[in-house]
PDB file of N, CA and C in Angstrom:
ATOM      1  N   UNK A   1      93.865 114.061  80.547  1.00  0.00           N
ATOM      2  CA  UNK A   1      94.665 114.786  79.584  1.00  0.00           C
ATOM      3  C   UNK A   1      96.115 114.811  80.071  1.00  0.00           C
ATOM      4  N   UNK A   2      96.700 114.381  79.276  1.00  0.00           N
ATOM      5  CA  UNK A   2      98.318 114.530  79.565  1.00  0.00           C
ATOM      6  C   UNK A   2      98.996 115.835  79.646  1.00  0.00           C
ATOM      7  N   UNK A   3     100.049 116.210  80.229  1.00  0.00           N
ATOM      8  CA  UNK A   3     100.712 117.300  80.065  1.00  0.00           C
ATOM      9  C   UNK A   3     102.415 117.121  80.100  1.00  0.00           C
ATOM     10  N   UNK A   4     103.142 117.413  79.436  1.00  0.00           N
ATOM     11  CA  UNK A   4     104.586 117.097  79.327  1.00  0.00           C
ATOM     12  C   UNK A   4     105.112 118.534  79.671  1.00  0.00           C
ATOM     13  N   UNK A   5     105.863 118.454  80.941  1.00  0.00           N
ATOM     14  CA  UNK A   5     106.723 119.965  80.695  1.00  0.00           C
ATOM     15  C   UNK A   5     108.267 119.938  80.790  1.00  0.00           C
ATOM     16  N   UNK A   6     108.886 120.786  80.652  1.00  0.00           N
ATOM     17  CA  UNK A   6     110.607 120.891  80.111  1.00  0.00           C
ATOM     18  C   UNK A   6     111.430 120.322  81.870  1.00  0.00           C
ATOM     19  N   UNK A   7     110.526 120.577  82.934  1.00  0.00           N
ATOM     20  CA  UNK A   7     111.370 120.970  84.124  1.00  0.00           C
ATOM     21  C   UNK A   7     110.090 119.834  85.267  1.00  0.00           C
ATOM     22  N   UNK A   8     111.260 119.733  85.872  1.00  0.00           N
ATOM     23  CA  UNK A   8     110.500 118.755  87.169  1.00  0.00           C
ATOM     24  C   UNK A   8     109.740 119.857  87.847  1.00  0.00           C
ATOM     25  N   UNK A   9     110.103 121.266  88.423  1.00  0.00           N
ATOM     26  CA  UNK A   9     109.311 121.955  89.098  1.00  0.00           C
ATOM     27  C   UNK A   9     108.271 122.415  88.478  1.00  0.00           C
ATOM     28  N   UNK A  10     107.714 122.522  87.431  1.00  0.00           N
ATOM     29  CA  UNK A  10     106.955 122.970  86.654  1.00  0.00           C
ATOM     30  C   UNK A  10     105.684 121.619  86.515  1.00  0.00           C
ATOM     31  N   UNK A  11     106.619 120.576  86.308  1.00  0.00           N
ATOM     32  CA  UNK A  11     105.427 119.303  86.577  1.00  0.00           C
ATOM     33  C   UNK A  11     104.433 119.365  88.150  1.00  0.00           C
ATOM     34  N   UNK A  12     105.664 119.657  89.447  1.00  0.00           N
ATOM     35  CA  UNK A  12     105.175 119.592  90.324  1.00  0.00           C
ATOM     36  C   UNK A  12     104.075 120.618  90.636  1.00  0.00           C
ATOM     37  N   UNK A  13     104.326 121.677  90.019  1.00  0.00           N
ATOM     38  CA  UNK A  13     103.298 122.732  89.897  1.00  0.00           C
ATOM     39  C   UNK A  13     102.210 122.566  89.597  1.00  0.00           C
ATOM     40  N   UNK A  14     101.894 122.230  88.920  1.00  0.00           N
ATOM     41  CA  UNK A  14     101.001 121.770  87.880  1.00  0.00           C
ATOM     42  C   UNK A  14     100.206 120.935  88.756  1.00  0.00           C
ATOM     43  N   UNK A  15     101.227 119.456  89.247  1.00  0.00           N
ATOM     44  CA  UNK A  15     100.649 118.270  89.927  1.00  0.00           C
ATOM     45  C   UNK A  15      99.526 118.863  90.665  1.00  0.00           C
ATOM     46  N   UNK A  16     100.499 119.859  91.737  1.00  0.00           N
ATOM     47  CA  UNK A  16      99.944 120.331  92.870  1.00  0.00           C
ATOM     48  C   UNK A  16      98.535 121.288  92.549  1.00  0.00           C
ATOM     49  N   UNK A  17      98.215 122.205  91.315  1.00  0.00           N
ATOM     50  CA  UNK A  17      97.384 122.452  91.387  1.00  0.00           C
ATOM     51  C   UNK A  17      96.157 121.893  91.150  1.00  0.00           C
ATOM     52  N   UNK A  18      96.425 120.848  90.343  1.00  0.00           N
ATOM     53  CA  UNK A  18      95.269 119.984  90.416  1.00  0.00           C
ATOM     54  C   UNK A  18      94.446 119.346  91.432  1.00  0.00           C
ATOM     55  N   UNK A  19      95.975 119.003  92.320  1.00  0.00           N
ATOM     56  CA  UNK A  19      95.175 118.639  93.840  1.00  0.00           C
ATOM     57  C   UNK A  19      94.915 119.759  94.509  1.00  0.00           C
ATOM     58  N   UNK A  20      95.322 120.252  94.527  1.00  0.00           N
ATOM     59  CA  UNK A  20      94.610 121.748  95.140  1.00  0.00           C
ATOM     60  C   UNK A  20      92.690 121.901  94.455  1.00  0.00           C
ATOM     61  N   UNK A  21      92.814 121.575  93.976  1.00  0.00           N
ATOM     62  CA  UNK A  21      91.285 122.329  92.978  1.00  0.00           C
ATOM     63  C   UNK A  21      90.581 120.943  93.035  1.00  0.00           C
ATOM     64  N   UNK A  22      91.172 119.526  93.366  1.00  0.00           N
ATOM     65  CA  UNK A  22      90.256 118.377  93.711  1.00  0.00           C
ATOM     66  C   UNK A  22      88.952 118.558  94.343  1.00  0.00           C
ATOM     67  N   UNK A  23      88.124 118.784  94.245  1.00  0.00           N
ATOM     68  CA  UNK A  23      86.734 118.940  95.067  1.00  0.00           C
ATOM     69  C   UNK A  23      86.319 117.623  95.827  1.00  0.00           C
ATOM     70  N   UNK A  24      86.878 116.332  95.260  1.00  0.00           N
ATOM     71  CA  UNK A  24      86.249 115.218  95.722  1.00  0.00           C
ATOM     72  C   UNK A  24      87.136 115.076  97.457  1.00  0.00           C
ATOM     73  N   UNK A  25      86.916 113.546  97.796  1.00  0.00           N
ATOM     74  CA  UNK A  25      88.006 113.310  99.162  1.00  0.00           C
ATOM     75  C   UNK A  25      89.428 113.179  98.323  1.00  0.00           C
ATOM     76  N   UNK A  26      90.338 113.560  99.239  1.00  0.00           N
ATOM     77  CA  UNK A  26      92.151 113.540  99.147  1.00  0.00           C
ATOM     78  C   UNK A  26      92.399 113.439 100.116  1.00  0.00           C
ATOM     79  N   UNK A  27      93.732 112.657 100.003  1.00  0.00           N
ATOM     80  CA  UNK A  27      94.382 112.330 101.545  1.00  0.00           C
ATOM     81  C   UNK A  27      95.814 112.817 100.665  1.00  0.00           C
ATOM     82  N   UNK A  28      96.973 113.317 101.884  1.00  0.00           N
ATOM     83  CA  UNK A  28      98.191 113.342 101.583  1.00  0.00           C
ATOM     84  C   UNK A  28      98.822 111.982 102.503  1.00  0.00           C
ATOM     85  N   UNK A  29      99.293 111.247 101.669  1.00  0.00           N
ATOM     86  CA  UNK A  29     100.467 109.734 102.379  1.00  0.00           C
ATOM     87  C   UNK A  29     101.619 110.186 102.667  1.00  0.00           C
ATOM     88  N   UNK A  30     102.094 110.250 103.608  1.00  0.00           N
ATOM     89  CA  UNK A  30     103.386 110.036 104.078  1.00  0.00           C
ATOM     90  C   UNK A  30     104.307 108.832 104.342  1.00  0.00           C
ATOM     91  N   UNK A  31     105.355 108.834 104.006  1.00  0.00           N
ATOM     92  CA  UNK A  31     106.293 107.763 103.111  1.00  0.00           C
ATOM     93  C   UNK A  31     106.476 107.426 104.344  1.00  0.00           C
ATOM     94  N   UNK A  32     107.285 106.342 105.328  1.00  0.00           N
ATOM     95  CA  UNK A  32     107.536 105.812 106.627  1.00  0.00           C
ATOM     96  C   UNK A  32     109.530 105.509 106.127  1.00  0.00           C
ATOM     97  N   UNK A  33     110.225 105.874 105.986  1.00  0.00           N
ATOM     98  CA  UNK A  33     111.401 105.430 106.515  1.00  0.00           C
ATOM     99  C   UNK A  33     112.022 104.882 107.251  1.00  0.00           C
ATOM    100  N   UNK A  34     112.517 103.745 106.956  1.00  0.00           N
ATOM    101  CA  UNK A  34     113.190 102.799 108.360  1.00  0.00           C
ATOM    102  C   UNK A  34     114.346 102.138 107.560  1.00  0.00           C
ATOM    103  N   UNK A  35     115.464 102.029 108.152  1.00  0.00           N
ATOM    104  CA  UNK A  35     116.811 101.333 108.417  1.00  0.00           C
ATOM    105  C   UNK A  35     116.531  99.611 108.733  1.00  0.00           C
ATOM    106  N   UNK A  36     116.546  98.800 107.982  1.00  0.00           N
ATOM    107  CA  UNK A  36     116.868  97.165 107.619  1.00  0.00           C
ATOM    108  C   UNK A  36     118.567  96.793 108.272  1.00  0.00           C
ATOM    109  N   UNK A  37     118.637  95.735 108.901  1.00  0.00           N
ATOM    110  CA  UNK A  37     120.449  95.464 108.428  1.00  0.00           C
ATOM    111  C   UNK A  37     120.881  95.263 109.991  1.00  0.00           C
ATOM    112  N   UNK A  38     122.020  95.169 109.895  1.00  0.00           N
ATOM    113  CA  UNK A  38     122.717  95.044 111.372  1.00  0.00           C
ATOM    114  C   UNK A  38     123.671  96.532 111.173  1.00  0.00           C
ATOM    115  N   UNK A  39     123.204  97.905 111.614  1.00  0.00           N
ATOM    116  CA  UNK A  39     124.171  98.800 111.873  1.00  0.00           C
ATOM    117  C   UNK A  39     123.819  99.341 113.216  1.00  0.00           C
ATOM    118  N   UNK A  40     125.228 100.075 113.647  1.00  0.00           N
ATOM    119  CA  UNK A  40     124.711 100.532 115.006  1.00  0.00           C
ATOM    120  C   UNK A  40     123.640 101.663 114.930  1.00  0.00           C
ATOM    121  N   UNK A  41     123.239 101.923 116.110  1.00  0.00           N
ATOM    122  CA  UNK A  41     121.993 102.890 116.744  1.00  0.00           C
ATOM    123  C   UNK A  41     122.191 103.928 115.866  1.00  0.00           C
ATOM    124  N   UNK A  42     123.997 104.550 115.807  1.00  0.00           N
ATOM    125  CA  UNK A  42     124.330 105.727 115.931  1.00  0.00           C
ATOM    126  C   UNK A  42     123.950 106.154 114.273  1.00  0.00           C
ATOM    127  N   UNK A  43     124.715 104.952 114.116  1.00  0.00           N
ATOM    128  CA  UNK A  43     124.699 104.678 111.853  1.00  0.00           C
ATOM    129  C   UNK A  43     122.997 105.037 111.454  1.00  0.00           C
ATOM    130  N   UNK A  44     122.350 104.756 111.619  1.00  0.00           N
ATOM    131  CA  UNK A  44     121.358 104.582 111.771  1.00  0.00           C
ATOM    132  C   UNK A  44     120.217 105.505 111.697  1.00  0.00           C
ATOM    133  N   UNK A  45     120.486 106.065 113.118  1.00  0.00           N
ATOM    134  CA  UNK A  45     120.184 107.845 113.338  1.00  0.00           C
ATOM    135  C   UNK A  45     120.183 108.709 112.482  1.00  0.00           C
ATOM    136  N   UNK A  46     121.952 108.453 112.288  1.00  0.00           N
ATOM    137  CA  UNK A  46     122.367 109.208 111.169  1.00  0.00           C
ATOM    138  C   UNK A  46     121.959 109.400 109.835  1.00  0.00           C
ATOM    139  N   UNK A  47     121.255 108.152 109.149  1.00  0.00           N
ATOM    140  CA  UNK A  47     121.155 107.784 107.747  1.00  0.00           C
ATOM    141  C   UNK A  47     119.934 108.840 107.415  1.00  0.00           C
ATOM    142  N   UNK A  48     118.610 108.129 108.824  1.00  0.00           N
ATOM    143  CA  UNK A  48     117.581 108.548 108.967  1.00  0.00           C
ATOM    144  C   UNK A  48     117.638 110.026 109.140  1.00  0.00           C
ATOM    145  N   UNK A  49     118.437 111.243 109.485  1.00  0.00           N
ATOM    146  CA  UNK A  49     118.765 112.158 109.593  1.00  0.00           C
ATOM    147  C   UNK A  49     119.086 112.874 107.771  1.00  0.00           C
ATOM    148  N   UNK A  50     120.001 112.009 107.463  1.00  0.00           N
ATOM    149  CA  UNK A  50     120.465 112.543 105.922  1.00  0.00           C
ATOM    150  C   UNK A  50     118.885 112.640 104.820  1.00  0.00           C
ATOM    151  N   UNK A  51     118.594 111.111 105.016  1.00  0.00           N
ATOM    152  CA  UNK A  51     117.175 111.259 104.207  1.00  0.00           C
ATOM    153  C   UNK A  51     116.693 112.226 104.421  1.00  0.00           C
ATOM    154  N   UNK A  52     115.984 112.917 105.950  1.00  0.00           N
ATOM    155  CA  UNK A  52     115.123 113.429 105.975  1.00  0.00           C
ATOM    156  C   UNK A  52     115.239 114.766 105.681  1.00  0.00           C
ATOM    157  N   UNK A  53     116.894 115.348 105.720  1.00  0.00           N
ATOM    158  CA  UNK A  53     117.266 117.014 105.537  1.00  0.00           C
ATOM    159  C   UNK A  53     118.000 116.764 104.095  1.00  0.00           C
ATOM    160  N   UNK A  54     117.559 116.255 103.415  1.00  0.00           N
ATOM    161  CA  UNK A  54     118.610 115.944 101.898  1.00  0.00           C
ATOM    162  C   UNK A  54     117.504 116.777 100.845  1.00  0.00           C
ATOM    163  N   UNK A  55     118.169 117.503 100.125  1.00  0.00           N
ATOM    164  CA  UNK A  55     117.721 118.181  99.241  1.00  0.00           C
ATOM    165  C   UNK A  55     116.725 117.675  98.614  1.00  0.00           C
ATOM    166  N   UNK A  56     116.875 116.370  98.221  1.00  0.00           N
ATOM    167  CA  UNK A  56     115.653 115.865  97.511  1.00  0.00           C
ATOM    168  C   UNK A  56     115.313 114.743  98.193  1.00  0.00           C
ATOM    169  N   UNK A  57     114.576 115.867 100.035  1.00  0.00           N
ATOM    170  CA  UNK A  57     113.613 114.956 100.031  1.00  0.00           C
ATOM    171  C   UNK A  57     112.367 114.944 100.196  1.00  0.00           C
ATOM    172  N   UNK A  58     111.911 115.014  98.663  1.00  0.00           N
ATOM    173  CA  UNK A  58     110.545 114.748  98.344  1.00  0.00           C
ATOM    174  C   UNK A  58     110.457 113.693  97.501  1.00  0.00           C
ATOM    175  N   UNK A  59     112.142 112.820  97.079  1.00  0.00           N
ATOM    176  CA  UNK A  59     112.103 111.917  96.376  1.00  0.00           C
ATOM    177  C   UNK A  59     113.520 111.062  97.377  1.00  0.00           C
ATOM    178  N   UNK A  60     113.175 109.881  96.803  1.00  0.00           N
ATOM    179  CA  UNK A  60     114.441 109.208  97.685  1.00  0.00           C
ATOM    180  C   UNK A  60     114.693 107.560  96.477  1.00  0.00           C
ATOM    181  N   UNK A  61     115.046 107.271  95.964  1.00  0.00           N
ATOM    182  CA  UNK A  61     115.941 106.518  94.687  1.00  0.00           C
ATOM    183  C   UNK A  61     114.512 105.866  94.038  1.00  0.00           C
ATOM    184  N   UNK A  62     113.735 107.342  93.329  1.00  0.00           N
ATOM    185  CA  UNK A  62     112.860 107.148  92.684  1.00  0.00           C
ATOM    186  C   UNK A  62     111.417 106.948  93.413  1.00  0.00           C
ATOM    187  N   UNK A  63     111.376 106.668  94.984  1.00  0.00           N
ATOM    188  CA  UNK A  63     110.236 106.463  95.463  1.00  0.00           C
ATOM    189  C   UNK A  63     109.990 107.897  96.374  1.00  0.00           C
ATOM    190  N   UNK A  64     108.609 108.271  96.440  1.00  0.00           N
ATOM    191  CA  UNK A  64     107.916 109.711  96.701  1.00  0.00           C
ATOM    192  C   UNK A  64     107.710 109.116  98.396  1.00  0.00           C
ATOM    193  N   UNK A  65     108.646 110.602  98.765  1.00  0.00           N
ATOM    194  CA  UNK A  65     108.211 110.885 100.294  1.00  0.00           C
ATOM    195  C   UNK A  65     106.984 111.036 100.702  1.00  0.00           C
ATOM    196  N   UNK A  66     106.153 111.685  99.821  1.00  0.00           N
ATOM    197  CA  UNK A  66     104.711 112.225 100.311  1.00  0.00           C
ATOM    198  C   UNK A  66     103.846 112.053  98.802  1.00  0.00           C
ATOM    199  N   UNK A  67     102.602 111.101  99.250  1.00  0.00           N
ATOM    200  CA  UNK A  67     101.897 110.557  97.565  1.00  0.00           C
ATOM    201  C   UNK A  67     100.699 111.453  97.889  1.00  0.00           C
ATOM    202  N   UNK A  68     100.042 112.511  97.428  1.00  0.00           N
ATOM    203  CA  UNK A  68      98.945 113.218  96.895  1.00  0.00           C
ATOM    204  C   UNK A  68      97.709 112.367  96.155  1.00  0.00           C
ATOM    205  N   UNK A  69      96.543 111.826  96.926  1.00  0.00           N
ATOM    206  CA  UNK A  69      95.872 110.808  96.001  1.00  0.00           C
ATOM    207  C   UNK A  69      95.084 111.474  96.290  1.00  0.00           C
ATOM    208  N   UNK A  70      93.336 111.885  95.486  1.00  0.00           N
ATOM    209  CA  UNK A  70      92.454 112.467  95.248  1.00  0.00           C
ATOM    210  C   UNK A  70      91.265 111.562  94.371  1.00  0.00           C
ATOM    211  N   UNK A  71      90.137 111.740  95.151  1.00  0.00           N
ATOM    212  CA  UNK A  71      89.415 110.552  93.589  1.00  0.00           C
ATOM    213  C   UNK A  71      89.196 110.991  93.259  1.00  0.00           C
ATOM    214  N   UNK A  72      89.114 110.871  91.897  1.00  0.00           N
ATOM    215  CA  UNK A  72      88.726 111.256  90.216  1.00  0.00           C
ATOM    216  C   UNK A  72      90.183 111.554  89.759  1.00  0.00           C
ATOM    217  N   UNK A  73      91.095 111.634  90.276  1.00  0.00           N
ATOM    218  CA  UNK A  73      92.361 112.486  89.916  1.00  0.00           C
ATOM    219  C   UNK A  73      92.829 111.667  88.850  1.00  0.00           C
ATOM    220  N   UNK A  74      93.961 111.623  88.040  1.00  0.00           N
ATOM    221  CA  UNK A  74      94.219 110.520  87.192  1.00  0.00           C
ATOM    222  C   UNK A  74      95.777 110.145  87.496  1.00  0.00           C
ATOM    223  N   UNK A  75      96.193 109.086  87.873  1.00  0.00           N
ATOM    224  CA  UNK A  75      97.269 108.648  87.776  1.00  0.00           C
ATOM    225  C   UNK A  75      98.211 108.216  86.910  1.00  0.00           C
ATOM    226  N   UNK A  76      99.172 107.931  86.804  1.00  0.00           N
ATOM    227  CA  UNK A  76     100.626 106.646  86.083  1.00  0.00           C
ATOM    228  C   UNK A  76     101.084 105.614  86.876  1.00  0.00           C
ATOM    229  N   UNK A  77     101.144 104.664  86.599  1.00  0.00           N
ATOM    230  CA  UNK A  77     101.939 103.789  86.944  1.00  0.00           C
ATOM    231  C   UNK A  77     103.871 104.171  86.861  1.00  0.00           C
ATOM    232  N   UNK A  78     104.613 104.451  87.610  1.00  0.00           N
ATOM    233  CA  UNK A  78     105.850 104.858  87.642  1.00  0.00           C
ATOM    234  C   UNK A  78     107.248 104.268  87.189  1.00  0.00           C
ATOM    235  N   UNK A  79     106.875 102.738  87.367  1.00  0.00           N
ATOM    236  CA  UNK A  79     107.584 101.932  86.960  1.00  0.00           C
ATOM    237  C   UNK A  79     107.033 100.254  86.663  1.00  0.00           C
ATOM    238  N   UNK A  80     107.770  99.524  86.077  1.00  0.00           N
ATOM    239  CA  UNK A  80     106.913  97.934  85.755  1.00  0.00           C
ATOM    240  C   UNK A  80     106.826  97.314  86.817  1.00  0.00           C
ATOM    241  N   UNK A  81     105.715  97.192  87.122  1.00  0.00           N
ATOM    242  CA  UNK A  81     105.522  96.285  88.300  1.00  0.00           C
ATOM    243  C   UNK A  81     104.823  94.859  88.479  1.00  0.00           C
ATOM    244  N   UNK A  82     104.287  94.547  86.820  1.00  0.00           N
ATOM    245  CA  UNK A  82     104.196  92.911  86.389  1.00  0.00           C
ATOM    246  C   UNK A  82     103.584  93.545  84.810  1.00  0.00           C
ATOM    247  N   UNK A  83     104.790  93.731  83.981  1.00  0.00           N
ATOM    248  CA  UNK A  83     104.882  93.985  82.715  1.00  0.00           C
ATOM    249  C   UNK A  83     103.615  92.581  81.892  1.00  0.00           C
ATOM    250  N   UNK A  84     103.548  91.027  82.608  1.00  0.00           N
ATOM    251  CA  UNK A  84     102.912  90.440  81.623  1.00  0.00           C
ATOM    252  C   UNK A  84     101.474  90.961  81.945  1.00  0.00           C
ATOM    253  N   UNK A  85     100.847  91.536  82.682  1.00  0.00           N
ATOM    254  CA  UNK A  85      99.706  91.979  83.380  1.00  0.00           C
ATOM    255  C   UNK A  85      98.892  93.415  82.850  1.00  0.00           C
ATOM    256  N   UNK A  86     100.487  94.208  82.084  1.00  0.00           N
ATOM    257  CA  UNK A  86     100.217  95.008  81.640  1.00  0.00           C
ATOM    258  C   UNK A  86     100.168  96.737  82.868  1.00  0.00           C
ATOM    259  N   UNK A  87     100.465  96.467  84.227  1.00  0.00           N
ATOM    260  CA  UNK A  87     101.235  97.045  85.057  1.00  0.00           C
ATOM    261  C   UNK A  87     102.869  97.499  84.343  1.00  0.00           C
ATOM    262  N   UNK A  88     102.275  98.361  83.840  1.00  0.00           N
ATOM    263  CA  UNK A  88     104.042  98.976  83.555  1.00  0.00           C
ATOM    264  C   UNK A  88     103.662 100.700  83.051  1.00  0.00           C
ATOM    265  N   UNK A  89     105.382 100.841  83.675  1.00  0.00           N
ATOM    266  CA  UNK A  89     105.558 102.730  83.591  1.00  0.00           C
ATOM    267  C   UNK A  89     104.679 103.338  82.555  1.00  0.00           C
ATOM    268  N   UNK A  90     103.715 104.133  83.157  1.00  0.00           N
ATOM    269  CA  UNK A  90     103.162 104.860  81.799  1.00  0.00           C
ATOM    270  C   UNK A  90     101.428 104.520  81.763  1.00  0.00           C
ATOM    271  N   UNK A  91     100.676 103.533  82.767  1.00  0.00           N
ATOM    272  CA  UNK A  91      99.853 102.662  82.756  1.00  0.00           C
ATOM    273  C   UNK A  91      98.993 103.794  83.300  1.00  0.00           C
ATOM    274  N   UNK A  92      98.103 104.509  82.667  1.00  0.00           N
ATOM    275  CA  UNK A  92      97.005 105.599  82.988  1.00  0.00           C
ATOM    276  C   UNK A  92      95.906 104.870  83.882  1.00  0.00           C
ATOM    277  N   UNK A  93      95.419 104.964  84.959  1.00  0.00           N
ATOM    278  CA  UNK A  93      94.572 105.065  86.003  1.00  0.00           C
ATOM    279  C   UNK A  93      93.841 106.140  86.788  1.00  0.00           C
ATOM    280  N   UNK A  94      92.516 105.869  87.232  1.00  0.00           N
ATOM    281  CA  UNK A  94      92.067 107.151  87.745  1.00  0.00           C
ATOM    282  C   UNK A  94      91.670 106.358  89.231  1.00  0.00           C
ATOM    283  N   UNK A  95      92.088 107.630  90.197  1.00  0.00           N
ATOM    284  CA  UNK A  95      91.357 107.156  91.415  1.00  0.00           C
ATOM    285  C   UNK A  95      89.772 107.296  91.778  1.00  0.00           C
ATOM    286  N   UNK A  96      89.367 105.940  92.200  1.00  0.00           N
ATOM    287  CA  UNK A  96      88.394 105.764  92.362  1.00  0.00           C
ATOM    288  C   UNK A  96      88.018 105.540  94.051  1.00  0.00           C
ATOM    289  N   UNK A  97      88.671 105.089  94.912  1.00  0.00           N
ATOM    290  CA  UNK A  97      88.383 105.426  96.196  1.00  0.00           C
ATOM    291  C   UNK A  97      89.249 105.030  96.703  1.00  0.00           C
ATOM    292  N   UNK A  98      89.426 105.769  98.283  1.00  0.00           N
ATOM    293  CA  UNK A  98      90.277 105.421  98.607  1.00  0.00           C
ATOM    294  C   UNK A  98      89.773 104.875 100.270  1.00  0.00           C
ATOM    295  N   UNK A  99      90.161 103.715 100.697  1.00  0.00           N
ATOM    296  CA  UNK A  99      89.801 102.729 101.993  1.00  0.00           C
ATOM    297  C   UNK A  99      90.436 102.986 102.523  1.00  0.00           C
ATOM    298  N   UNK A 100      90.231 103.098 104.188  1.00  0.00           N
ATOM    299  CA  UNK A 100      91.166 103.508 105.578  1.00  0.00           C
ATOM    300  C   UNK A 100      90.912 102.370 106.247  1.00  0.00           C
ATOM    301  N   UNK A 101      91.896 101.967 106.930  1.00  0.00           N
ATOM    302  CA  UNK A 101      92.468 101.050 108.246  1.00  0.00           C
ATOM    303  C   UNK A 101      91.133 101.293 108.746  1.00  0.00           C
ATOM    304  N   UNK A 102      90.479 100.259 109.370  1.00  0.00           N
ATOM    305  CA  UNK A 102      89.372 100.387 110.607  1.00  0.00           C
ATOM    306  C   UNK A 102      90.069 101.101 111.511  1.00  0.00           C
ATOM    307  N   UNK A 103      88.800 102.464 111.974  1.00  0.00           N
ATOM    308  CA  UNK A 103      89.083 102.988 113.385  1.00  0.00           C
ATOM    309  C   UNK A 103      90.343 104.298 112.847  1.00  0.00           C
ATOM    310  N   UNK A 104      90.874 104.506 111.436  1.00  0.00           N
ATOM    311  CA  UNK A 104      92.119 105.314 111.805  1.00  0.00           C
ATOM    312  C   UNK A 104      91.741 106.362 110.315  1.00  0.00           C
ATOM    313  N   UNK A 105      92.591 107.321 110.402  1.00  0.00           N
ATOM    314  CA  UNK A 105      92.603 107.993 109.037  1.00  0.00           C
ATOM    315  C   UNK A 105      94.055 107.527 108.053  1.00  0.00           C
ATOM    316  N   UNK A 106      94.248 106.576 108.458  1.00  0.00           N
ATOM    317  CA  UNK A 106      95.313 105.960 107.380  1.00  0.00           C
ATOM    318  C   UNK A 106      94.823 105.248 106.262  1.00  0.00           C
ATOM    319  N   UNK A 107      95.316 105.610 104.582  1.00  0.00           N
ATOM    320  CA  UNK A 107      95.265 104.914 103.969  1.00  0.00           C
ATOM    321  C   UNK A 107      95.212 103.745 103.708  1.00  0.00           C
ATOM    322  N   UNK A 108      94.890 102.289 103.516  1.00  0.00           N
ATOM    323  CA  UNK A 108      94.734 101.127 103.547  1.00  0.00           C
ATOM    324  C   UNK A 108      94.769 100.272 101.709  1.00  0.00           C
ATOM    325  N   UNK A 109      94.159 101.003 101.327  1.00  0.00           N
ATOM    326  CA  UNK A 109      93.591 100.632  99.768  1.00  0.00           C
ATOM    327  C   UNK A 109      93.174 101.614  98.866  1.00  0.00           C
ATOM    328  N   UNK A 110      94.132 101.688  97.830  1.00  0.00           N
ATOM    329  CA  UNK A 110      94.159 102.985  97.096  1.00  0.00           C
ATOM    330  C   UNK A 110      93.397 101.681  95.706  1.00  0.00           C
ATOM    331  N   UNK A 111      91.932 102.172  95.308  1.00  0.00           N
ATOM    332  CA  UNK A 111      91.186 101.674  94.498  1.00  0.00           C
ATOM    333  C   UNK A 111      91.477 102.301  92.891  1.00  0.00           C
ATOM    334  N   UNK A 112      91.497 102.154  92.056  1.00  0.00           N
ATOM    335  CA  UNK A 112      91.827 102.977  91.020  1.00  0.00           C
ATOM    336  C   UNK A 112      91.296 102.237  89.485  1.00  0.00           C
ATOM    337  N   UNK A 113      91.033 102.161  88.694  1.00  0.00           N
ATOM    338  CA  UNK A 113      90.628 102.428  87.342  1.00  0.00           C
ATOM    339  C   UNK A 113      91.335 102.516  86.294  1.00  0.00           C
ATOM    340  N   UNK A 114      91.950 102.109  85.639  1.00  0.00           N
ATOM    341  CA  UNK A 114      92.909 101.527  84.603  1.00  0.00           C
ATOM    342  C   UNK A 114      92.352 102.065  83.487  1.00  0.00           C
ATOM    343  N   UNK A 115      92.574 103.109  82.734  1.00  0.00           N
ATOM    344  CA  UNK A 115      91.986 103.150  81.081  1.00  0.00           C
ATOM    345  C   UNK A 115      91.781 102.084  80.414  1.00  0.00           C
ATOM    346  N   UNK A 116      92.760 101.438  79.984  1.00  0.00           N
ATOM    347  CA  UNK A 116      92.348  99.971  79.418  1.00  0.00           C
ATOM    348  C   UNK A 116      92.180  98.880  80.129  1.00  0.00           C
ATOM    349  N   UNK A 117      91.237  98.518  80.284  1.00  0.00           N
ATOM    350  CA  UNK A 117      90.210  97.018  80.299  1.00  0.00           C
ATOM    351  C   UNK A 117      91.040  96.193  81.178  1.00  0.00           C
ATOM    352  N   UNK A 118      92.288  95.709  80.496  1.00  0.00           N
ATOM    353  CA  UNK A 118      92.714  94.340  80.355  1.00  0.00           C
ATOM    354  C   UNK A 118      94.069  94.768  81.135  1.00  0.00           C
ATOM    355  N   UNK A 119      94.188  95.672  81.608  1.00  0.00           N
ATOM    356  CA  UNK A 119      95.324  95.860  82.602  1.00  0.00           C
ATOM    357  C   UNK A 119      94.930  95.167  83.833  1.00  0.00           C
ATOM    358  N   UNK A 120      95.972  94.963  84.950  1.00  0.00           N
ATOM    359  CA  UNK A 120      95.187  93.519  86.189  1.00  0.00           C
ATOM    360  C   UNK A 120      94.556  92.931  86.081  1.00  0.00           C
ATOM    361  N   UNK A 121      94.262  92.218  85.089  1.00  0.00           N
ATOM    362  CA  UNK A 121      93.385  90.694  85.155  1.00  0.00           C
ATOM    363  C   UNK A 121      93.878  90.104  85.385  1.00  0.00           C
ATOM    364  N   UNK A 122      95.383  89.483  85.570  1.00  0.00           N
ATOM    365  CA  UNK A 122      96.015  88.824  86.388  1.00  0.00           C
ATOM    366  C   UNK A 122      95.844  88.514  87.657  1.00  0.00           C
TER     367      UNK A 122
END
């Protein structure tokens, strides 16, 4: 079931209580941040410093610091990520399991369920 609300905190509310009340397995993901490029140590430090104390950071240019996955939960696709495939913003999925790294409690393979059929057959 969909829900549309006026305010981002009010979505997150919401988000969150659902995972809260998940009965099945949930894991919380944590996003990994790292600096690409030729800058010094110091540049660097620094950037990694701003991300991490910046007001919004639970978001960083559209991608989520920390992903909440739960099976049975129902997902979106966030943005197009092979539009001919039918992967694009808006693409309803439910989690169906979720696979860990041999040996670790890290996420590996987030399994999921597509409402319609013919989404990833590609």
């Amino acid at each position: 079931m969909r829900h549309v609300f006026p305010l981002k905190a009010l979505t997150a509310a919401h988000n969150e209580m659902v995972f809260q009340e998940c009965t099945e397995e949930k894991v919380v993901i944590k996003g990994k941040n790292t600096i690409c490029g030729s800058h010094s140590q110091n540049a660097s430090a620094q950037a990694l410093i701003t991300v991490q104390t910046s007001e919004k950071h639970r978001e960083i240019h559209g991608l989520l610091c920390e992903l909440k996955v739960g099976v049975g939960l129902m997902y979106a696709v966030s943005c197009n990520l092979q539009t001919s495939d039918g992967l694009i913003n808006g693409a309803e999925c439910q989690m169906k399991k979720i696979e860990y790294r041999q040996g670790t409690e890290l996420p590996a393979v987030l399994w999921v369920k597509f409402a319609d059929e013919t989404i990833g057959r590609q």
